[in-house]
N, C-alpha and C. Protein backbone atom coordinates (compact mmCIF):
# COMPACT_ATOMS: atom_id res chain seq x y z
N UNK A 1 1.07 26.78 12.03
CA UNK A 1 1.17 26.02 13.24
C UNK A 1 1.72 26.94 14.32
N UNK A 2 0.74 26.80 15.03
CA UNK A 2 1.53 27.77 16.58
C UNK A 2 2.31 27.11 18.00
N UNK A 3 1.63 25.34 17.63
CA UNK A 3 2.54 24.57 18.87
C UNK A 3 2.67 23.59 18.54
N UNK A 4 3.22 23.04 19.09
CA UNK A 4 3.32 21.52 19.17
C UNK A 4 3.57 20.53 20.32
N UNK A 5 2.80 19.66 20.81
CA UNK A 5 2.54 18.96 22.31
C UNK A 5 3.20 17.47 21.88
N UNK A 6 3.99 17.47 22.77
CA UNK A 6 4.79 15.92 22.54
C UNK A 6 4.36 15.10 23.61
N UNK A 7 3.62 14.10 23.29
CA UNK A 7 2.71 12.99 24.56
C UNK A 7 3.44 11.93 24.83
N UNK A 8 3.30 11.35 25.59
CA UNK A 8 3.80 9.72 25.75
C UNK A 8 2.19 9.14 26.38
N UNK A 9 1.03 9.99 26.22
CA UNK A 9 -0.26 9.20 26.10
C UNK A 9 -0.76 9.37 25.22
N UNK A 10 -2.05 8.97 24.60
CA UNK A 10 -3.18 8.81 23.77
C UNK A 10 -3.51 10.41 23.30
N UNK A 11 -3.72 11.32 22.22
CA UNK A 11 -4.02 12.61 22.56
C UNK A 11 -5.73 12.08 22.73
N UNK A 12 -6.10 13.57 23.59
CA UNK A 12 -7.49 13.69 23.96
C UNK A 12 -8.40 14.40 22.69
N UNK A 13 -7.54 14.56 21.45
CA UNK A 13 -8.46 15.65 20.64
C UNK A 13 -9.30 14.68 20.18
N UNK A 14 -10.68 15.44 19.52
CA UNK A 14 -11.44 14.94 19.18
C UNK A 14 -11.60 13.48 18.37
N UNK A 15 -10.57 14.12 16.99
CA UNK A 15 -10.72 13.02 15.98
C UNK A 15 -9.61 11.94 16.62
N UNK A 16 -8.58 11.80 17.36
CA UNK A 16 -7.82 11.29 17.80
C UNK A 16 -8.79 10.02 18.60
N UNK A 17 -9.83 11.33 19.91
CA UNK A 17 -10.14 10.47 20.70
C UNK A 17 -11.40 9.29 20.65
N UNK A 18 -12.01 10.12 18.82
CA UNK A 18 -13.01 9.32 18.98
C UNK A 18 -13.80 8.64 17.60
N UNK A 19 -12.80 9.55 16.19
CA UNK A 19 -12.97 9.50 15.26
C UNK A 19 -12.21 8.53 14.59
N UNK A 20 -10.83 8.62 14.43
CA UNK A 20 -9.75 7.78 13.98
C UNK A 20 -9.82 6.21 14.81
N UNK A 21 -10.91 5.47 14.59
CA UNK A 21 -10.51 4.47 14.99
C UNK A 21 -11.15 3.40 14.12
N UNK A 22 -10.70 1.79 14.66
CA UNK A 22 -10.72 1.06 13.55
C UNK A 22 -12.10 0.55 14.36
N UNK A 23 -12.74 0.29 13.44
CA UNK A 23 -13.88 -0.47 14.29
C UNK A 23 -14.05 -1.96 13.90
N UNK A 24 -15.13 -2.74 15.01
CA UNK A 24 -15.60 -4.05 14.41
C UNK A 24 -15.80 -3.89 12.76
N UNK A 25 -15.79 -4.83 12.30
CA UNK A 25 -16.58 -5.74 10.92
C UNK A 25 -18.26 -4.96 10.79
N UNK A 26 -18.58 -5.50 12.08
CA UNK A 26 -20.12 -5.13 11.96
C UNK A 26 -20.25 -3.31 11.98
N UNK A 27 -19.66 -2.73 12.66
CA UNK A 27 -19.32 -1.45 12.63
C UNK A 27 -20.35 -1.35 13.86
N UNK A 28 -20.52 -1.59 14.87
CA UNK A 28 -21.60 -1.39 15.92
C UNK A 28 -20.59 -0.63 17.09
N UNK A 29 -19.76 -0.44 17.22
CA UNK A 29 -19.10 0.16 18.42
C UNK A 29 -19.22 1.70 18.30
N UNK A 30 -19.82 2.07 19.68
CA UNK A 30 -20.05 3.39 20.33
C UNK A 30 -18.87 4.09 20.30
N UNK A 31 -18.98 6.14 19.63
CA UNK A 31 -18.17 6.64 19.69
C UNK A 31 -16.94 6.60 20.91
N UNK A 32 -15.82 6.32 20.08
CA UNK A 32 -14.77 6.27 21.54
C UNK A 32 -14.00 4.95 21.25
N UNK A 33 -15.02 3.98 20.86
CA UNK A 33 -14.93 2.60 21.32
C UNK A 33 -13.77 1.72 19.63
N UNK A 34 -13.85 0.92 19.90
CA UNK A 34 -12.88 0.28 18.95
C UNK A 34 -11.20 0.85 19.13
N UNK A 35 -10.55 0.06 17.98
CA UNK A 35 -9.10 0.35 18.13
C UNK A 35 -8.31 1.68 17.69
N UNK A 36 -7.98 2.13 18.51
CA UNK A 36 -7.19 3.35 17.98
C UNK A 36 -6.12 3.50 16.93
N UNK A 37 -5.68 4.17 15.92
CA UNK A 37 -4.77 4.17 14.40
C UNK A 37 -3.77 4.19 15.30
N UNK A 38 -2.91 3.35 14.82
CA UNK A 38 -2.36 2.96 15.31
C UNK A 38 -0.58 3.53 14.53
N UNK A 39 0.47 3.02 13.75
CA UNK A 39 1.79 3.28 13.47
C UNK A 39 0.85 3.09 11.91
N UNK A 40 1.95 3.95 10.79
CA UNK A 40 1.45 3.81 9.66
C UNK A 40 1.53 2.57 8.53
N UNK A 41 0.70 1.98 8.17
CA UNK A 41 0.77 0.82 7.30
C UNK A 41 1.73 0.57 6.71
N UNK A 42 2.61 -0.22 6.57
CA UNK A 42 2.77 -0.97 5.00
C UNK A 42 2.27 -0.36 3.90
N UNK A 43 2.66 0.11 2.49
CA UNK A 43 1.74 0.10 1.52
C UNK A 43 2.46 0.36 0.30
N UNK A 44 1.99 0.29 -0.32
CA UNK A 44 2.63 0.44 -1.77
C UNK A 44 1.39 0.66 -3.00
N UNK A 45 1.82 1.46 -4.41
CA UNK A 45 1.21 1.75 -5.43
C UNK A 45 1.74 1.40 -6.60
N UNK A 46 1.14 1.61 -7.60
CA UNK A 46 1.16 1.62 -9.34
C UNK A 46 0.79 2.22 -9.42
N UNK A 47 1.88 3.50 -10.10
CA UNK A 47 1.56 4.78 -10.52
C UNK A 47 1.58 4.66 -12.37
N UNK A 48 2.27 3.38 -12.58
CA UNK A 48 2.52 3.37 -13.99
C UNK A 48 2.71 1.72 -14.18
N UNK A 49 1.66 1.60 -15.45
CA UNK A 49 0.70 2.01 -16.01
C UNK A 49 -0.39 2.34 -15.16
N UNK A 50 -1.31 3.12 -15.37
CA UNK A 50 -2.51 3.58 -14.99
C UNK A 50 -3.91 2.45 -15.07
N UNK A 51 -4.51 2.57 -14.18
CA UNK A 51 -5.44 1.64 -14.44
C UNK A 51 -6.20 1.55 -15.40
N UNK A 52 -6.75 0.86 -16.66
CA UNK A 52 -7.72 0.52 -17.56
C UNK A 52 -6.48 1.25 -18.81
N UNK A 53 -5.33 1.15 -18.53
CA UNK A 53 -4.88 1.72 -19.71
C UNK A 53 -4.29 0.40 -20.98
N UNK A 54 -4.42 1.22 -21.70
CA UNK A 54 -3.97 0.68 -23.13
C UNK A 54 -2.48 0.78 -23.60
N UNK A 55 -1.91 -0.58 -23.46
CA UNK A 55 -0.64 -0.46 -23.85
C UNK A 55 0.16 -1.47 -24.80
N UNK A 56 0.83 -0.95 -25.19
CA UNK A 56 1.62 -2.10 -26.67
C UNK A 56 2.08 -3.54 -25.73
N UNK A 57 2.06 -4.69 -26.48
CA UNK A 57 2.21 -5.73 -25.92
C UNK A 57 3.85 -5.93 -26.07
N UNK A 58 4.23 -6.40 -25.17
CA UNK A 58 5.61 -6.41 -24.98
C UNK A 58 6.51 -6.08 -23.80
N UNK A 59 7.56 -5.35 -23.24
CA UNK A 59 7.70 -5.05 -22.54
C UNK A 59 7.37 -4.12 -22.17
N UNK A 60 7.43 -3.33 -20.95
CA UNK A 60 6.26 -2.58 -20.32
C UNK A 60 7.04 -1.87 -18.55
N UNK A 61 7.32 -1.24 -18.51
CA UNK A 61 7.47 -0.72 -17.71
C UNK A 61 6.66 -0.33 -16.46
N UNK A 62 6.83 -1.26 -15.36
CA UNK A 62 5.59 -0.72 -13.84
C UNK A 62 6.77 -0.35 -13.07
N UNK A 63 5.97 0.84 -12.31
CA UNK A 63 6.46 1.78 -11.32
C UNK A 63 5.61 2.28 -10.28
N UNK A 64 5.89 2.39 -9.22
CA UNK A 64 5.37 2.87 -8.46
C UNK A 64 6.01 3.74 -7.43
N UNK A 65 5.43 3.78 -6.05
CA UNK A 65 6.33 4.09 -4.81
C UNK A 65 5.91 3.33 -3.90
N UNK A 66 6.39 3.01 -2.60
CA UNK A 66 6.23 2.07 -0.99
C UNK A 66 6.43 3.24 -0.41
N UNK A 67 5.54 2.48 0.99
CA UNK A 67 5.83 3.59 1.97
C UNK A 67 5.89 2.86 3.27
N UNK A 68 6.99 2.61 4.35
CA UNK A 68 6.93 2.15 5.55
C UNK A 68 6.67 2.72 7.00
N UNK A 69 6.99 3.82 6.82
CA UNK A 69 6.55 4.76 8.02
C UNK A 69 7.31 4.07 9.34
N UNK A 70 7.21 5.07 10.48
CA UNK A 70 7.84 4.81 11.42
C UNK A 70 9.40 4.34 11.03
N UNK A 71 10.20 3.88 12.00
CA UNK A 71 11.39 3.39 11.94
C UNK A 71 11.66 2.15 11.40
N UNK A 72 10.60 1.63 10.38
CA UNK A 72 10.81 0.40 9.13
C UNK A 72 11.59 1.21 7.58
N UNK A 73 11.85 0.39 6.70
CA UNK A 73 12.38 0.93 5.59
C UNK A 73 11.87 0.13 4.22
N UNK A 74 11.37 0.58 3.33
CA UNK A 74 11.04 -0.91 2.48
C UNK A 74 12.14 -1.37 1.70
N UNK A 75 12.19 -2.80 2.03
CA UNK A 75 13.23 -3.58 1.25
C UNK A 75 13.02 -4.26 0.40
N UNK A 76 11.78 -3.86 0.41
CA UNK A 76 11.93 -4.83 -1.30
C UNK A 76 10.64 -4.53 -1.65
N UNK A 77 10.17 -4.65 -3.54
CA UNK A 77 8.96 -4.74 -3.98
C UNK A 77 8.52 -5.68 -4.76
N UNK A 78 7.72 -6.41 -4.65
CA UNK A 78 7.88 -7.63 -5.52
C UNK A 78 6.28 -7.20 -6.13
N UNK A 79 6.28 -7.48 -7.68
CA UNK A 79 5.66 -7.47 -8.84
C UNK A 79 4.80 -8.73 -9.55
N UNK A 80 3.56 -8.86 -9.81
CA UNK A 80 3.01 -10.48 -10.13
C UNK A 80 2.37 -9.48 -11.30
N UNK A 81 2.43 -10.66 -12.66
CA UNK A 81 1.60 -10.39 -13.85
C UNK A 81 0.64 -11.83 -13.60
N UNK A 82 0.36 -12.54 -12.66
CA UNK A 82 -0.44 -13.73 -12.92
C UNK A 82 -0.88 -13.91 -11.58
N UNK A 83 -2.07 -12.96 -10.99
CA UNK A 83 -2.30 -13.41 -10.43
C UNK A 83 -1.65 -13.43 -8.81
N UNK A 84 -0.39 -13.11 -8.47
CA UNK A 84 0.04 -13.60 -7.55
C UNK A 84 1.07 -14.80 -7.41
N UNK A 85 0.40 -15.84 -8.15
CA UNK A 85 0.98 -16.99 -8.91
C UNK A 85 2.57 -16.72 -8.54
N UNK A 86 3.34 -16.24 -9.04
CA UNK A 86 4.65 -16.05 -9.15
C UNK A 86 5.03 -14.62 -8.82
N UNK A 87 6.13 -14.30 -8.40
CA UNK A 87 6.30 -12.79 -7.94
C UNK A 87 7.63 -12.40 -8.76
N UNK A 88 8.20 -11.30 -9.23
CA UNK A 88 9.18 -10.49 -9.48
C UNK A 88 9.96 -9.25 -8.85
N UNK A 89 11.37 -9.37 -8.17
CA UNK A 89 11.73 -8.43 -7.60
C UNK A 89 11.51 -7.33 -8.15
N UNK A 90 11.33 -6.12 -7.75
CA UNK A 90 11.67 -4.68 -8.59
C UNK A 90 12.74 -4.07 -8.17
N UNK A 91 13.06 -3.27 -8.98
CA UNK A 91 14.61 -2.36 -8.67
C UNK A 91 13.80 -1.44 -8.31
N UNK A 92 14.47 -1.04 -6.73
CA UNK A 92 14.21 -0.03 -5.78
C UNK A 92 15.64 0.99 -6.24
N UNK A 93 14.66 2.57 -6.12
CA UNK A 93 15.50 3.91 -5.90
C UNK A 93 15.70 3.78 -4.95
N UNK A 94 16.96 5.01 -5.07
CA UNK A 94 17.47 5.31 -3.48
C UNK A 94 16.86 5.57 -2.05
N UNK A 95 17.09 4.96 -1.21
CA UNK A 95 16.35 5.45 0.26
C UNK A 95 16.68 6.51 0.43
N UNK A 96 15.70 7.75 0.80
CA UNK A 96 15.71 8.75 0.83
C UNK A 96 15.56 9.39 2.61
N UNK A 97 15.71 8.07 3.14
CA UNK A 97 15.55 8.24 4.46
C UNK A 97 14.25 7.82 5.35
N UNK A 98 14.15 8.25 6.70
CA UNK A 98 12.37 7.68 7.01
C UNK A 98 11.87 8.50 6.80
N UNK A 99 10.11 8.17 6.74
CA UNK A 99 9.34 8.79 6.35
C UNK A 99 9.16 9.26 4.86
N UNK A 100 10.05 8.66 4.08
CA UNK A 100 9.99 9.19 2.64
C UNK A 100 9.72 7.88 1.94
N UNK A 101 8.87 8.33 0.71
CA UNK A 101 8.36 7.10 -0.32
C UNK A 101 9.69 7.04 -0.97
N UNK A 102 9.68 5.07 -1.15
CA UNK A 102 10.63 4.40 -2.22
C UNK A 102 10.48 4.29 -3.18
N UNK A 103 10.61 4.99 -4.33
CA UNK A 103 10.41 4.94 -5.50
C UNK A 103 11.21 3.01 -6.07
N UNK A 104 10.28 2.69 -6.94
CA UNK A 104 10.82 1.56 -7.31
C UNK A 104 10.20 1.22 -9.22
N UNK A 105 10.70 0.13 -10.04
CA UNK A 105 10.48 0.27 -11.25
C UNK A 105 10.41 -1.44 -11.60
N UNK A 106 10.07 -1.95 -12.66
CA UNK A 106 10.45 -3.18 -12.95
C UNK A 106 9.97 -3.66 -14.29
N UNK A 107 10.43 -3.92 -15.34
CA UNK A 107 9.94 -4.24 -16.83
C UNK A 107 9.39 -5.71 -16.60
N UNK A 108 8.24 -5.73 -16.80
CA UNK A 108 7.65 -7.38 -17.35
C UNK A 108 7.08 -7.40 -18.98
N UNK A 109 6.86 -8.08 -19.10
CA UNK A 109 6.58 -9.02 -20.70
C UNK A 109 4.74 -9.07 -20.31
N UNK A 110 4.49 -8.21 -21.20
CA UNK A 110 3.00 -8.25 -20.98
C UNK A 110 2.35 -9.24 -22.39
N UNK A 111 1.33 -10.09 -22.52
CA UNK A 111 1.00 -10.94 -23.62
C UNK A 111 -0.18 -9.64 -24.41
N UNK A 112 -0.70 -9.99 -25.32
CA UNK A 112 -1.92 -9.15 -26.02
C UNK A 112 -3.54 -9.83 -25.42
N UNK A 113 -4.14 -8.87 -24.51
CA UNK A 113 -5.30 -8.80 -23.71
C UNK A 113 -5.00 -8.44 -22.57
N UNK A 114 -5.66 -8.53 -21.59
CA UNK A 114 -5.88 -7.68 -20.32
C UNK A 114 -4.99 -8.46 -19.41
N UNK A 115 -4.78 -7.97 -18.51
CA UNK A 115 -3.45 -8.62 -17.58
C UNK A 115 -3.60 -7.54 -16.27
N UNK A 116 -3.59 -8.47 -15.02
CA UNK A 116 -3.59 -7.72 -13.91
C UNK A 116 -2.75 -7.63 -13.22
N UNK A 117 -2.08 -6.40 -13.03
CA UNK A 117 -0.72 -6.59 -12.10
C UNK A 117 -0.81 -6.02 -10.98
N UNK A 118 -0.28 -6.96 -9.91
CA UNK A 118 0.01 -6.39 -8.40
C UNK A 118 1.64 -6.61 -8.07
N UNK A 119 0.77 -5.35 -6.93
CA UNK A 119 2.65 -5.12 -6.43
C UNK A 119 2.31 -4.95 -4.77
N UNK A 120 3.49 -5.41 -4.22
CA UNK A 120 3.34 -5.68 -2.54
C UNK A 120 4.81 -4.97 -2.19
N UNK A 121 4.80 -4.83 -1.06
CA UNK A 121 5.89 -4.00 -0.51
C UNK A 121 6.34 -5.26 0.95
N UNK A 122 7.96 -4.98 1.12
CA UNK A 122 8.26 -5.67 2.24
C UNK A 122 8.88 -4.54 2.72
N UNK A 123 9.00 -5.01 4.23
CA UNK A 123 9.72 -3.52 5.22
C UNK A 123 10.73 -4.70 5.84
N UNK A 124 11.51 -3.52 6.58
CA UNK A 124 12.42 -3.93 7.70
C UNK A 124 12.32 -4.97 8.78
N UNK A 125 11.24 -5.29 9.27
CA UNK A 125 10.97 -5.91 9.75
C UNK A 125 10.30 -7.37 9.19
N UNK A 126 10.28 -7.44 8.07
CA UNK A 126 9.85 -8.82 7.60
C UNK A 126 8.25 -8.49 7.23
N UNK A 127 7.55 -7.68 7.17
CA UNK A 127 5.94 -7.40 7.32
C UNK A 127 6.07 -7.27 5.86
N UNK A 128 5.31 -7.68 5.49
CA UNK A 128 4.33 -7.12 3.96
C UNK A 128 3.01 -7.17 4.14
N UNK A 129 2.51 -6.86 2.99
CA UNK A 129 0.83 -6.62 2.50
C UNK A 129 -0.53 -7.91 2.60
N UNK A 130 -1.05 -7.30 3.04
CA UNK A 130 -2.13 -8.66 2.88
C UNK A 130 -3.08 -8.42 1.41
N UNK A 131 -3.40 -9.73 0.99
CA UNK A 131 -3.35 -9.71 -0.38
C UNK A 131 -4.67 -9.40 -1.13
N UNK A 132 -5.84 -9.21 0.14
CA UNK A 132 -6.63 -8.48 -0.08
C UNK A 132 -7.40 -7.15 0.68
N UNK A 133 -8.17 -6.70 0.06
CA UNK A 133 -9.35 -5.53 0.97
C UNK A 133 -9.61 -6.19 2.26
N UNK A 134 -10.22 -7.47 1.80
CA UNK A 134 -11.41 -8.44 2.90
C UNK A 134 -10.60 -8.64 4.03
N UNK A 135 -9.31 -8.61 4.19
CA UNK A 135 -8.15 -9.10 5.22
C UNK A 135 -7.90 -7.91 6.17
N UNK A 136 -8.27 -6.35 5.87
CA UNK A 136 -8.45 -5.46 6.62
C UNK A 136 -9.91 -4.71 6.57
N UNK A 137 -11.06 -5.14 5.96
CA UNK A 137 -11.66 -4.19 5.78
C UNK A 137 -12.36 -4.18 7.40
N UNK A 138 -12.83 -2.72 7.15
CA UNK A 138 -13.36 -1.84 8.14
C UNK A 138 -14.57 -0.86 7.55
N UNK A 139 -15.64 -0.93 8.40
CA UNK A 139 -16.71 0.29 7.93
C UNK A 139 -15.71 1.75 7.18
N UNK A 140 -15.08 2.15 7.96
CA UNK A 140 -14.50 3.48 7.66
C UNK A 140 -12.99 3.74 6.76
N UNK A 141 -12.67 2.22 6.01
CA UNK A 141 -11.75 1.91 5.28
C UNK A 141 -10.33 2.78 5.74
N UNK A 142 -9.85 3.05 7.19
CA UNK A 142 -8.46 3.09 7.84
C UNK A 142 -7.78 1.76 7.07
N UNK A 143 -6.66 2.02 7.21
CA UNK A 143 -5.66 0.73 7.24
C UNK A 143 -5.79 0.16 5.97
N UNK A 144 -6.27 0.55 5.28
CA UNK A 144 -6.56 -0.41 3.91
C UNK A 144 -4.77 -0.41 2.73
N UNK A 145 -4.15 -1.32 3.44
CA UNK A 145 -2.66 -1.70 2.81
C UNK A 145 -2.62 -2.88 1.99
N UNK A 146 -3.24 -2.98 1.38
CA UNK A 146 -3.98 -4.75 0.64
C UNK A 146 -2.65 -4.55 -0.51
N UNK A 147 -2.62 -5.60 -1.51
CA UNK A 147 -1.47 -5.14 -2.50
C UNK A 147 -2.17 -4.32 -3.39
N UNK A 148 -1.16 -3.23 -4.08
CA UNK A 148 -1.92 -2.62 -5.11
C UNK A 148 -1.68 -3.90 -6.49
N UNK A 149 -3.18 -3.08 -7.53
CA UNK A 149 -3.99 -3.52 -8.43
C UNK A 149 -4.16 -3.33 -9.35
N UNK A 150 -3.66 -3.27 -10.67
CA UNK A 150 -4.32 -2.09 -11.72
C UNK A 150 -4.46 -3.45 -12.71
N UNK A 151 -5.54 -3.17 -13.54
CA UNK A 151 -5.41 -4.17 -14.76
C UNK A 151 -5.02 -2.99 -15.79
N UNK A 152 -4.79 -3.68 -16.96
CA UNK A 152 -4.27 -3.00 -18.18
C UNK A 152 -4.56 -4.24 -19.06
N UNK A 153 -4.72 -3.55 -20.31
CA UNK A 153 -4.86 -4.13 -21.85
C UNK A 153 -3.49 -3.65 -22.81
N UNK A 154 -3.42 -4.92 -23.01
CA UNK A 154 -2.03 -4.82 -24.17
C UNK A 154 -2.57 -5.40 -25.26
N UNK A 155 -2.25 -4.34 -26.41
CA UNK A 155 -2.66 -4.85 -27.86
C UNK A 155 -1.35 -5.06 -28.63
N UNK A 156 -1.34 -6.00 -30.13
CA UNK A 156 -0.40 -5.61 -30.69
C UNK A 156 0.03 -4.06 -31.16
């Protein structure tokens, strides 16, 4: 890196001015046109278990990380084995400050067969995840903060 330009407008570079943006549904808007990216999402993952994995039935360990960006912090992660149906706090690691992922963890009781678990993130401001793709999607999939997803199979 040789500089760095601090704006209080829009930058003019290319992908800024004409690439990075969110477009209609239909995706018909002329380069330039649609909403510009805006502050960074909400979002959160399942890093553990892995998706389509195979695991002993019982308790079970999910983990992931959140991420709030800007001057939000995530306060909380809440965990569903059903659906949504019902939610479970997770124990959040230490804040590591802004801009840094929250590591977080939480044991549920998995039954024997497939089971889908999501996890949603809350920030500082009261914002969480919308609970699907369809609630942000976009031709060029920006912004896509939906809750994370993984199914898994538990055998005896």
């Amino acid at each position: 890196m040789e500089r760095v330009h601090v704006r209080a407008d829009p930058s003019e570079n290319y992908f800024q001015a004409t690439v990075y943006r969110l477009l209609p549904a239909d995706g018909r808007a002329a380069p330039g046109r649609g909403t510009s990216l805006g502050p960074v999402a909400l979002n959160t993952e399942i890093l553990h278990p892995e998706p389509g994995a195979e695991v002993a039935a019982g308790p079970v360990e999910v983990s992931g990380y959140s991420f709030a960006g800007d001057d939000r912090d995530v306060v909380r992660v809440d965990v569903s084995t059903d659906g949504g149906e019902t939610w479970s706090q997770a124990d959040l690691g230490d804040d590591q400050g802004p801009w840094a992922w929250r590591l977080w963890r939480l044991t549920v009781e998995l039954p024997v067969g497939g089971t889908r678990i999501l996890a949603r993130a809350w920030d500082s401001t009261g914002a969480t995840q919308p609970s699907s793709p369809a609630h942000v999607w976009n031709p060029k999939g920006y912004v896509n903060n939906s809750w994370a997803d993984v199914t898994v199979h538990a055998v005896d």
